[in-house]
C-alpha atoms as a PDB file:
ATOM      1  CA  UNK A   1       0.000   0.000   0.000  1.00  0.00           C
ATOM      2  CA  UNK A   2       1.590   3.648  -0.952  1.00  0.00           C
ATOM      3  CA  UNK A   3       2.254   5.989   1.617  1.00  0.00           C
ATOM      4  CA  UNK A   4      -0.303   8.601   2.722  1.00  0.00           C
ATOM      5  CA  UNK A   5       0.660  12.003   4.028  1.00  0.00           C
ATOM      6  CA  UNK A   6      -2.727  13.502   3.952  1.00  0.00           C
ATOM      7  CA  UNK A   7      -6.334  12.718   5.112  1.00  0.00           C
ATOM      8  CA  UNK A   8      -9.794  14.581   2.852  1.00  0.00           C
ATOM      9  CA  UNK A   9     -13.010  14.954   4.644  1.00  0.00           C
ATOM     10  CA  UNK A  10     -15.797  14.354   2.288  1.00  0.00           C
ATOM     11  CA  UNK A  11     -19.293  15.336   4.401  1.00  0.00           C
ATOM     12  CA  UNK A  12     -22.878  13.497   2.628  1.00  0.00           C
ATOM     13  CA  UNK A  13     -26.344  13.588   3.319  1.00  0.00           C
ATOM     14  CA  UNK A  14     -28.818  11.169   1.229  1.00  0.00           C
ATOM     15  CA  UNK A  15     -26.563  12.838  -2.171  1.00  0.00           C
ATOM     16  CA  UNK A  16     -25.712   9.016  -3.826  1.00  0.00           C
ATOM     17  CA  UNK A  17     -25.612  10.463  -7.331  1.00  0.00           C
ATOM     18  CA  UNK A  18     -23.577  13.095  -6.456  1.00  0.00           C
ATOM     19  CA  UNK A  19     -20.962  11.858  -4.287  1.00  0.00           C
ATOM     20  CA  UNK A  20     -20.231   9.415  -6.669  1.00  0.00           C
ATOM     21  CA  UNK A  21     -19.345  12.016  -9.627  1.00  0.00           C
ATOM     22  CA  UNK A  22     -16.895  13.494  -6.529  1.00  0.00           C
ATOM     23  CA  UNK A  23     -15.346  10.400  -5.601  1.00  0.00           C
ATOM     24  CA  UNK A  24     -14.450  10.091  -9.196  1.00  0.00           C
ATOM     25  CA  UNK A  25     -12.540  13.177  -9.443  1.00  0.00           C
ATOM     26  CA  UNK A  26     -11.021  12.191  -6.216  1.00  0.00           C
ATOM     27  CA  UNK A  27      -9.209   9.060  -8.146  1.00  0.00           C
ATOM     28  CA  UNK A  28      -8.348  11.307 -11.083  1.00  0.00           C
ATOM     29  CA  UNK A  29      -5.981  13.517  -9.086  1.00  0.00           C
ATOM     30  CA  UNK A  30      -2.298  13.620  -9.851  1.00  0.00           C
ATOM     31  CA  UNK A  31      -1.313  14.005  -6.098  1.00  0.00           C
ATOM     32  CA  UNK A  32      -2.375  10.163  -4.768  1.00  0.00           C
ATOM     33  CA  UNK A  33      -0.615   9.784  -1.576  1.00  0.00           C
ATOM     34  CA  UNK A  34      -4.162  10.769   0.530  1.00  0.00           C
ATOM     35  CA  UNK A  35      -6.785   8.708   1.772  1.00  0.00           C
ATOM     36  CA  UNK A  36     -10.486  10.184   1.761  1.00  0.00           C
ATOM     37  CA  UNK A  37     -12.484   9.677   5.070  1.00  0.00           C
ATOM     38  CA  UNK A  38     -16.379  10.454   4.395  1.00  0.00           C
ATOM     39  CA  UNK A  39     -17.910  12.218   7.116  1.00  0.00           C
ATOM     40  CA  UNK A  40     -22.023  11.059   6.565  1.00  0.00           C
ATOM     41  CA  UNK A  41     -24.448  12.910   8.955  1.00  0.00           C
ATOM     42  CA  UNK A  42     -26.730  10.079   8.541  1.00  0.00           C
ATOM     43  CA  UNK A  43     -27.041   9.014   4.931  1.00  0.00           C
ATOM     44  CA  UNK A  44     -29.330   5.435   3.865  1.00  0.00           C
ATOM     45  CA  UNK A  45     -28.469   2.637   2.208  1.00  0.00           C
ATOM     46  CA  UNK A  46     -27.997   3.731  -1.149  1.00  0.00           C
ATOM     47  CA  UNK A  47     -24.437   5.805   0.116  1.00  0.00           C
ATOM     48  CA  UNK A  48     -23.876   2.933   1.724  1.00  0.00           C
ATOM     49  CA  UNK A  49     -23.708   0.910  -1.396  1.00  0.00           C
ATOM     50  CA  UNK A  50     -22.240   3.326  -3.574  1.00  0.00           C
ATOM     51  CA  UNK A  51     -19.170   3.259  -1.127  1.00  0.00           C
ATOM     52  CA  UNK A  52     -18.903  -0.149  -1.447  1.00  0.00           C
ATOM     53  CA  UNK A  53     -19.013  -0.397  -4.766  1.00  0.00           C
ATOM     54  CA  UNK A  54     -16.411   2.588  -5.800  1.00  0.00           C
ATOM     55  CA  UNK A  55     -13.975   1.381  -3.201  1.00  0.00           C
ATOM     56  CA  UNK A  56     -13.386  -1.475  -5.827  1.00  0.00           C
ATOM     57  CA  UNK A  57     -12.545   0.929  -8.165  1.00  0.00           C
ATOM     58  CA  UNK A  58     -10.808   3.906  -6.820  1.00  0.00           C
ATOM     59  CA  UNK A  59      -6.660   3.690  -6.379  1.00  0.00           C
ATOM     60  CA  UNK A  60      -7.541   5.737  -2.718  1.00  0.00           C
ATOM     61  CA  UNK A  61      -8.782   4.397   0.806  1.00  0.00           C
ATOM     62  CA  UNK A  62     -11.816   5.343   2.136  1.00  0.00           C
ATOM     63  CA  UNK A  63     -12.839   5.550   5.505  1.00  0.00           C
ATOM     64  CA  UNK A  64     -16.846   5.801   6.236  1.00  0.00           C
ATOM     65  CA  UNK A  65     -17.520   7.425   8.905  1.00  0.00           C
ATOM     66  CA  UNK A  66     -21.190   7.479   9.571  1.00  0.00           C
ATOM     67  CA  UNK A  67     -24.014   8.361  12.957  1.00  0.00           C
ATOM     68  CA  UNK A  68     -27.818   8.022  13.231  1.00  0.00           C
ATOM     69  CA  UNK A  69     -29.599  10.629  11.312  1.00  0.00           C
ATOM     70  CA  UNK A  70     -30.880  13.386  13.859  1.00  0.00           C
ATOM     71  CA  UNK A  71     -31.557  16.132  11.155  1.00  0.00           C
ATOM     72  CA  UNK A  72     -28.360  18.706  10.128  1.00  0.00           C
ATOM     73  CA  UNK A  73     -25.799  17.423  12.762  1.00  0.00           C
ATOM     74  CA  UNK A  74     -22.773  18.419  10.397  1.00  0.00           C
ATOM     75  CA  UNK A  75     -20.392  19.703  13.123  1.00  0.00           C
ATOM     76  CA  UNK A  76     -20.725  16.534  14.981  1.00  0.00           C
ATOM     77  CA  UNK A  77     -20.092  14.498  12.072  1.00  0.00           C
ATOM     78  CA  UNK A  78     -16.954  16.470  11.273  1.00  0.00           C
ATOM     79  CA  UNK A  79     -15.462  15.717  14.610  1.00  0.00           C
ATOM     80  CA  UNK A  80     -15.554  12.141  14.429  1.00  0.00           C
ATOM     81  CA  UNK A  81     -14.176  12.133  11.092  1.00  0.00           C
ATOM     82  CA  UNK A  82     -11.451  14.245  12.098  1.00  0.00           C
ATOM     83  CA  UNK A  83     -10.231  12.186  14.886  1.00  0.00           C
ATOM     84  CA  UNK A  84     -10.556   9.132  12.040  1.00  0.00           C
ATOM     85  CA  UNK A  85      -7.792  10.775  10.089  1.00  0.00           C
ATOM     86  CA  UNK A  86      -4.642   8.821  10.338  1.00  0.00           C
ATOM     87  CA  UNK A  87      -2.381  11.806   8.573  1.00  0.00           C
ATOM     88  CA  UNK A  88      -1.067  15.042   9.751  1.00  0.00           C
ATOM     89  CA  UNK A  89      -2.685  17.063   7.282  1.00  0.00           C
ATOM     90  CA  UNK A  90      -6.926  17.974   6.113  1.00  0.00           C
ATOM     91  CA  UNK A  91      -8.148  18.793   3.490  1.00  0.00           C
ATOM     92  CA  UNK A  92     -12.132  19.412   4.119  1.00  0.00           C
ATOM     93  CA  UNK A  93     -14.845  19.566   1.150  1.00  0.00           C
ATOM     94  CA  UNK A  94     -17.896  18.425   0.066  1.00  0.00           C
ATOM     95  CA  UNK A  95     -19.813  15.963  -1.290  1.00  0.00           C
ATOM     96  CA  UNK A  96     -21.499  18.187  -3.939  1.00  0.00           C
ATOM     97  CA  UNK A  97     -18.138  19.453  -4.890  1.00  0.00           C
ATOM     98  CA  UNK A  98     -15.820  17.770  -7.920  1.00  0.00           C
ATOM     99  CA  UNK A  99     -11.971  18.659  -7.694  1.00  0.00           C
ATOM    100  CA  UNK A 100      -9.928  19.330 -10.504  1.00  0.00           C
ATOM    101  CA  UNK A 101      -7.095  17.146 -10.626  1.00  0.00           C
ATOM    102  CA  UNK A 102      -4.538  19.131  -9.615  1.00  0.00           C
ATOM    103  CA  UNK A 103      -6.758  19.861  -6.572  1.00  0.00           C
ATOM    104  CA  UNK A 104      -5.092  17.482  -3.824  1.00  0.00           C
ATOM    105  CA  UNK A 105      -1.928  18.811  -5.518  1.00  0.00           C
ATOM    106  CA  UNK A 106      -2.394  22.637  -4.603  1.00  0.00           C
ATOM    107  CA  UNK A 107      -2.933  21.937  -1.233  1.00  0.00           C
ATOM    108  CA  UNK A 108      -0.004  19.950  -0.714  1.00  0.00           C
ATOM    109  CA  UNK A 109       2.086  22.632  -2.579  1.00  0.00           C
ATOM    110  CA  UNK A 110       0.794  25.538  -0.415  1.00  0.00           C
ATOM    111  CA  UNK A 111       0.407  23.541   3.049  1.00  0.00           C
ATOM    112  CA  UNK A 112       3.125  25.555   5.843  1.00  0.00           C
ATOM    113  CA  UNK A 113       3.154  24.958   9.828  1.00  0.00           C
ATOM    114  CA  UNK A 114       1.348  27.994  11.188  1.00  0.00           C
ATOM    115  CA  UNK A 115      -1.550  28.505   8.452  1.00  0.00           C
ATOM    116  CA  UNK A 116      -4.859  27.335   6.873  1.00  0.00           C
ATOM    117  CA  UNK A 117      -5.488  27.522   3.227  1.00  0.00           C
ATOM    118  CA  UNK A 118      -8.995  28.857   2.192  1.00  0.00           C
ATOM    119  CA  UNK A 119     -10.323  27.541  -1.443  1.00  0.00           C
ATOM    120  CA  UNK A 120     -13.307  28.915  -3.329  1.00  0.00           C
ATOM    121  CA  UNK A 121     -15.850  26.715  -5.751  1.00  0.00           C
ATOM    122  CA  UNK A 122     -17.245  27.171  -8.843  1.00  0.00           C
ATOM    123  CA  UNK A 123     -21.276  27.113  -8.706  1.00  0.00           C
ATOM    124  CA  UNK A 124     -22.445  25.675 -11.925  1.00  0.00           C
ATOM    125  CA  UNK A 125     -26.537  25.699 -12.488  1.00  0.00           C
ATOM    126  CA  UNK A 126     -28.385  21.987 -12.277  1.00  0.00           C
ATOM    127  CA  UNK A 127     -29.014  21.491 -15.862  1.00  0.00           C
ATOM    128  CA  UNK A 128     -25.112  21.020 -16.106  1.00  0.00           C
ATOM    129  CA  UNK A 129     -24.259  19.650 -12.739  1.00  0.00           C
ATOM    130  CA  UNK A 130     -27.389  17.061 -14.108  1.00  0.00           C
ATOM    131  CA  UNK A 131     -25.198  16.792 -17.387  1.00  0.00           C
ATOM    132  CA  UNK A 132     -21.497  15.760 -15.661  1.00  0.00           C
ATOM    133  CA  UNK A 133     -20.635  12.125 -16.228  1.00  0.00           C
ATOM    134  CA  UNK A 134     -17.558  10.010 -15.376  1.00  0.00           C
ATOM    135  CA  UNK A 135     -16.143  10.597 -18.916  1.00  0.00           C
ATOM    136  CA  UNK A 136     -16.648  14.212 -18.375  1.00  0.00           C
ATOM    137  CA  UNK A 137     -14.768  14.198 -14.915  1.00  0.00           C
ATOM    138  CA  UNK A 138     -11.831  12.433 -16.136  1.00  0.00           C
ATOM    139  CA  UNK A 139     -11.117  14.059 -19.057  1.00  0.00           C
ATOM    140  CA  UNK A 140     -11.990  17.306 -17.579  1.00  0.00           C
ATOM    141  CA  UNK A 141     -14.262  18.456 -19.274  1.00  0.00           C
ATOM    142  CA  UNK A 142     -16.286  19.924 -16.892  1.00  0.00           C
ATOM    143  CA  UNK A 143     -13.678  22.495 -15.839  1.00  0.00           C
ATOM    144  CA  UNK A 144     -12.924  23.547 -19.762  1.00  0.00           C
ATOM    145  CA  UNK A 145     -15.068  26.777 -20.001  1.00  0.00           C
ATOM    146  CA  UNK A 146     -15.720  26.212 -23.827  1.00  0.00           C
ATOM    147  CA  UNK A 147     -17.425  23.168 -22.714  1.00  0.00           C
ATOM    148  CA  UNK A 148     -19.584  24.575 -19.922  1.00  0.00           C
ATOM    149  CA  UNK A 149     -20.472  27.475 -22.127  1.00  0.00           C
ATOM    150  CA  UNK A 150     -21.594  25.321 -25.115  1.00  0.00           C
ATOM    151  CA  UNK A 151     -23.729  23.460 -22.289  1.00  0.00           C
ATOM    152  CA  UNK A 152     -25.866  26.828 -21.397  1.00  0.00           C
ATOM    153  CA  UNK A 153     -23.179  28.490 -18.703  1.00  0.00           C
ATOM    154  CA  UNK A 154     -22.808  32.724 -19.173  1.00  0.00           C
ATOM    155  CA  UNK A 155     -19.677  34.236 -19.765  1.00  0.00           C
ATOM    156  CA  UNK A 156     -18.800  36.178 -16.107  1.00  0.00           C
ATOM    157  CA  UNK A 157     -15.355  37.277 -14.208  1.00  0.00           C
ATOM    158  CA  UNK A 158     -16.025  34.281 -11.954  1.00  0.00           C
ATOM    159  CA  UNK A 159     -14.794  31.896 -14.752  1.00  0.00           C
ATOM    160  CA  UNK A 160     -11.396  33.441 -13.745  1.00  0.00           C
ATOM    161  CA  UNK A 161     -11.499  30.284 -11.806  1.00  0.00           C
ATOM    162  CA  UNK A 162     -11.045  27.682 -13.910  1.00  0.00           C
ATOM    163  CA  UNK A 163      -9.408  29.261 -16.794  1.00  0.00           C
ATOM    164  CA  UNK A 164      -6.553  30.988 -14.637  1.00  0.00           C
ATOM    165  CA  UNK A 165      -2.927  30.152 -15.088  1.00  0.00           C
ATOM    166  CA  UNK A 166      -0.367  29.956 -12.372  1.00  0.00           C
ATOM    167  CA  UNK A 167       0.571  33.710 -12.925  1.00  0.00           C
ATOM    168  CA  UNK A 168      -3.093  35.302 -12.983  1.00  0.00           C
ATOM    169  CA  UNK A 169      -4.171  32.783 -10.132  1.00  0.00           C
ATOM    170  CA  UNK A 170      -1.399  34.175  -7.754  1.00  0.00           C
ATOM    171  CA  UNK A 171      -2.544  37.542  -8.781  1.00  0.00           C
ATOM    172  CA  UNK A 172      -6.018  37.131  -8.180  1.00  0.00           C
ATOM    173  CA  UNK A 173      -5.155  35.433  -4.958  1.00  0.00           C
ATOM    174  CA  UNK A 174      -4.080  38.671  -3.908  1.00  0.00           C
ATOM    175  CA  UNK A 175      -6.407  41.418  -4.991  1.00  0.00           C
ATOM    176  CA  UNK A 176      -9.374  39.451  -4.103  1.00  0.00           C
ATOM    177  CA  UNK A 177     -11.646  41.339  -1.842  1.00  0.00           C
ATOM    178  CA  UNK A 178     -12.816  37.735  -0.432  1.00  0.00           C
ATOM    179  CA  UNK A 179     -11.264  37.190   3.001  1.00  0.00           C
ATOM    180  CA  UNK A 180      -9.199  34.175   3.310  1.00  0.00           C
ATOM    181  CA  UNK A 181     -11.540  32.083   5.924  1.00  0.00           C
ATOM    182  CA  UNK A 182     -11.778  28.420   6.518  1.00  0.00           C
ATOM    183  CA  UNK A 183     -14.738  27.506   4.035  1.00  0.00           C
ATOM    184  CA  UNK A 184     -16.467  24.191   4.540  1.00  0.00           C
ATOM    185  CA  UNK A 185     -16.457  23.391   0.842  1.00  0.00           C
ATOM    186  CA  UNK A 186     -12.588  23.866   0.335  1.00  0.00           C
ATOM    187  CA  UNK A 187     -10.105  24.390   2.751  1.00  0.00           C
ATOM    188  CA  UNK A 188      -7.245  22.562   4.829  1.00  0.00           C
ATOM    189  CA  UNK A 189      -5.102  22.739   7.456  1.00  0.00           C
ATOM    190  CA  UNK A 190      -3.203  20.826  10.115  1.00  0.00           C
ATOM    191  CA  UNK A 191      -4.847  17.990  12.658  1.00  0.00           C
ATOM    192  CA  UNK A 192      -2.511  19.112  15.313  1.00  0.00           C
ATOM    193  CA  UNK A 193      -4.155  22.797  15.245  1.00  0.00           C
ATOM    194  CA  UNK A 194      -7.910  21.777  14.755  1.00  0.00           C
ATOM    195  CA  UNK A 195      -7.684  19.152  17.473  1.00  0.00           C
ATOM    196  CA  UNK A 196      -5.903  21.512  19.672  1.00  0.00           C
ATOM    197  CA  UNK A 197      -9.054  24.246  19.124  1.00  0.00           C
ATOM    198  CA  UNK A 198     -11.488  20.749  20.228  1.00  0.00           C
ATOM    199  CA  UNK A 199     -12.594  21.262  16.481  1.00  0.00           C
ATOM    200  CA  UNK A 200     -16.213  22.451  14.983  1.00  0.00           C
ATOM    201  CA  UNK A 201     -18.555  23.613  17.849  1.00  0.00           C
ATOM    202  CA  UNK A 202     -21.360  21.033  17.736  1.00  0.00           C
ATOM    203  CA  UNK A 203     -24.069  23.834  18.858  1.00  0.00           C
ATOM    204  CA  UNK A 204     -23.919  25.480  15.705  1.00  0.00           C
ATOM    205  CA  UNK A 205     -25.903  23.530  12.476  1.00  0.00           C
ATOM    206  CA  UNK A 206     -26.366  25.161   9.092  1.00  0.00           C
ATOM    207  CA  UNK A 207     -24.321  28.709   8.745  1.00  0.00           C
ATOM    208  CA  UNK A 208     -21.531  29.338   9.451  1.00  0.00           C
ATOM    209  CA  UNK A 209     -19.981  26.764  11.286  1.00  0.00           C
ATOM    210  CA  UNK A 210     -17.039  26.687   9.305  1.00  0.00           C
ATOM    211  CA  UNK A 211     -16.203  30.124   9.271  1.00  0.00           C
ATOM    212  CA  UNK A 212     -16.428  30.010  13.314  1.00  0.00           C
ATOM    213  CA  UNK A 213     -13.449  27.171  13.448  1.00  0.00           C
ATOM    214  CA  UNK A 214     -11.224  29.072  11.050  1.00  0.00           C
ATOM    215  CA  UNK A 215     -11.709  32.209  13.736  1.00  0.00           C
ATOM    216  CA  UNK A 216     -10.769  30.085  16.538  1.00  0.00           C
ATOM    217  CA  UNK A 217      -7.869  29.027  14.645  1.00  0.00           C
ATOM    218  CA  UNK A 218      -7.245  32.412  13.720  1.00  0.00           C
ATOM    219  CA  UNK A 219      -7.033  33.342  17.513  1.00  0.00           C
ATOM    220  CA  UNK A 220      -4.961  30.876  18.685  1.00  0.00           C
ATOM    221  CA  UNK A 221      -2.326  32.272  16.131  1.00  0.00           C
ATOM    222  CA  UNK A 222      -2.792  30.184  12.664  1.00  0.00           C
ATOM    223  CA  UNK A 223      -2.779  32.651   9.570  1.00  0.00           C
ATOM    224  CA  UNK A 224      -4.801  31.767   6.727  1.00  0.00           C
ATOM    225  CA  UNK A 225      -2.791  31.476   2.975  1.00  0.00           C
ATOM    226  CA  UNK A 226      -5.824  32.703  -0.233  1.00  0.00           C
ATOM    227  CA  UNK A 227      -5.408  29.879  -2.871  1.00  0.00           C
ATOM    228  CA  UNK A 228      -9.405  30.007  -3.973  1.00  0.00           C
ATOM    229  CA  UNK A 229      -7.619  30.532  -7.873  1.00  0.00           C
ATOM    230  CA  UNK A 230      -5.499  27.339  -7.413  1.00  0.00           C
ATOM    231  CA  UNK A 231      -7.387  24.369  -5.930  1.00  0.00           C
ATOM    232  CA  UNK A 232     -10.498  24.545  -7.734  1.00  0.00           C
ATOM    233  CA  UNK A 233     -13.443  22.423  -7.358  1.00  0.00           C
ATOM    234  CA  UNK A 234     -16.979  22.715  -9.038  1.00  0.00           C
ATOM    235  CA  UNK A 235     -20.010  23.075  -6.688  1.00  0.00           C
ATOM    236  CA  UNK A 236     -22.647  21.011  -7.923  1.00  0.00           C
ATOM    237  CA  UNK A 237     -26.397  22.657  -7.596  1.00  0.00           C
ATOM    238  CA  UNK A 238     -29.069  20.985  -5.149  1.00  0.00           C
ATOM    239  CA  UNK A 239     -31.990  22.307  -2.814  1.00  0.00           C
ATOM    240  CA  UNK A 240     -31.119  23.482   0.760  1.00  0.00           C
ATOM    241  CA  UNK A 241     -33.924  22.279   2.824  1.00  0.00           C
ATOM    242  CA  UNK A 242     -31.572  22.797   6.158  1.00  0.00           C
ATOM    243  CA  UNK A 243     -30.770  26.139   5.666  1.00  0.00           C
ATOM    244  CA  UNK A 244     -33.468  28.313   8.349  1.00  0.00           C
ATOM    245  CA  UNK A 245     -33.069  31.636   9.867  1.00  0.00           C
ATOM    246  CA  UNK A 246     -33.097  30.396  13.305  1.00  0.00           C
ATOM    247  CA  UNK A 247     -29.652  28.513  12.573  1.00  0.00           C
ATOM    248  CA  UNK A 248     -28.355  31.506  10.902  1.00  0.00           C
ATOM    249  CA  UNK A 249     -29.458  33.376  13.867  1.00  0.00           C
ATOM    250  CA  UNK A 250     -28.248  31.468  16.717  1.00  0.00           C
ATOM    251  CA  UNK A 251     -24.675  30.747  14.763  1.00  0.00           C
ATOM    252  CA  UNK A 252     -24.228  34.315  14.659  1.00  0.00           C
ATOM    253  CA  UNK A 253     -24.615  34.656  17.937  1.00  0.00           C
ATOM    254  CA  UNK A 254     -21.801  32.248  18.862  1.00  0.00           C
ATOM    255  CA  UNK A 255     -19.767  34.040  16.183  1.00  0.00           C
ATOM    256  CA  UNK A 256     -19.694  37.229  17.955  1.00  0.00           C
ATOM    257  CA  UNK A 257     -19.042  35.559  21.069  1.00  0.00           C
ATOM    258  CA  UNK A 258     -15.897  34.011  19.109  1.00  0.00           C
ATOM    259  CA  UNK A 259     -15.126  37.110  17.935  1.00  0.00           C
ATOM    260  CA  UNK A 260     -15.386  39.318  21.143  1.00  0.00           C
ATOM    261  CA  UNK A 261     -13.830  36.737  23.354  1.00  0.00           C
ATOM    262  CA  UNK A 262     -10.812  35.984  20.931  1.00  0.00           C
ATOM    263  CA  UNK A 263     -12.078  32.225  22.048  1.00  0.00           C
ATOM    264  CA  UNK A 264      -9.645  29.511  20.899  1.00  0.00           C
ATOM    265  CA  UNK A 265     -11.560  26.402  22.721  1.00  0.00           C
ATOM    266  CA  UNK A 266     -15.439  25.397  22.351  1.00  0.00           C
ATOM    267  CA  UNK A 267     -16.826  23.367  24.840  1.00  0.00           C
ATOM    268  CA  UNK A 268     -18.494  21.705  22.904  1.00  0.00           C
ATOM    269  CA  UNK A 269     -16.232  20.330  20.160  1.00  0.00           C
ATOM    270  CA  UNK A 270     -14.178  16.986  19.599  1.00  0.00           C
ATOM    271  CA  UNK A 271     -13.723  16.526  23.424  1.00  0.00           C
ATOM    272  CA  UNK A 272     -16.668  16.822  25.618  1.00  0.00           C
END
């Protein structure tokens, strides 16, 4: 078995079709030394399955980590998968979201003790998330902007993404107006320093959550690195049912208390 040096959290929810288009641009990366750990807040037998059956076929590990669905328990989730990790360094995404195969790469080639690296994603409409098949995902198709514009997608600065060379993506990188935060759907950073923050604050469900971690990190002295025009991943469309104001609410609440207490440590994280 090669040597792994770095551990991806996948999270699911009840997203089969999906998470198998991801998975597949997982085993079309040129960096391979990872293993992906699946952190699924509850998902049915059909993931289940689906797991199964691509583990046959991908080059990479995978680790399922799964609990009992209790509706949008994504922070929990997180935290067990995290402690499943058997590498130093995480890379965190999402099931909805395809990497380009220089992805893994990026985040390998940026990764220094002392910071996080915040990613951005590419939102593509459901017609062509619909549209995406394995041929498309290997060959890459579906991050060659001719193709996605001959498939219905608008010409708009935010291709930038996945047409930028090394030279414009460092320069973007740095005139962005977008802060560099920890974003759920692409980001990564050492075990030592999430572990040593207790990890993702289980209060907090949909909003936010994410964000909240990368301030705690932030406070206990990790700088964040901008490489949202290098490791690019495409953000598949789907309904958010979870997403309520109350959540938004309360999260912002323990935001500000982040914020205004420079907190490094939830209570209610990885360790109880």
């Amino acid at each position: 078995m090669q040597k792994i040096d770095t551990s991806i959290i996948i999270s699911t929810y009840n997203s089969p079709a999906w998470l198998e288009k991801v998975l597949l641009g997982y085993n079309n990366q040129t960096y391979r030394m990872f293993e992906l750990v699946i952190a699924d807040d509850g998902s049915g037998e059909e993931t289940k399955a689906l797991i199964d059956k691509i583990s046959d076929e991908v080059f990479y590990p995978i680790l399922h980590v799964w609990h009992e669905d209790k509706g949008f328990q994504k922070s929990e989730i997180l935290n067990k998968a995290i402690v499943k990790c058997n590498t130093p360094y995480i890379i965190m995404s999402d099931g909805d979201c395809i990497p380009r195969k220089d992805f893994v790469e990026q985040h390998v080639k940026y990764r220094e003790k002392g910071y996080f690296l915040s990613g951005g994603y590419f939102m593509l409409p459901m017609d062509i998330s619909e549209l995406i098949g394995r041929n498309n995902i290997y060959s890459e198709d579906c991050f060659d902007v001719a193709w996605l514009k001959k498939h219905g997608l608008k010409s708009s600065f935010k291709n930038n993404k996945l047409s930028a060379g090394t030279v414009l993506a460092a320069f973007l990188n740095r005139v962005t107006p977008t802060n560099a935060s920890w974003n759920g759907h692409n980001a990564s950073g050492w075990k030592e320093d999430i572990v040593s923050i207790n990890g993702f604050d289980e209060r907090m469900q949909y909003g936010g959550q994410d964000r909240e971690l990368g301030e705690r990190l932030m406070n206990y002295g990790v700088k964040s690195k901008q490489i949202r025009y290098n490791a690019v991943v495409i953000h598949l469309d789907h309904p958010r049912g979870y997403k309520n104001q109350e959540s938004i609410d309360k999260n912002r609440a323990i935001r500000k208390e982040t914020h205004d207490e420079k907190k490094i440590w939830t209570e209610y994280g990885i360790e109880k």
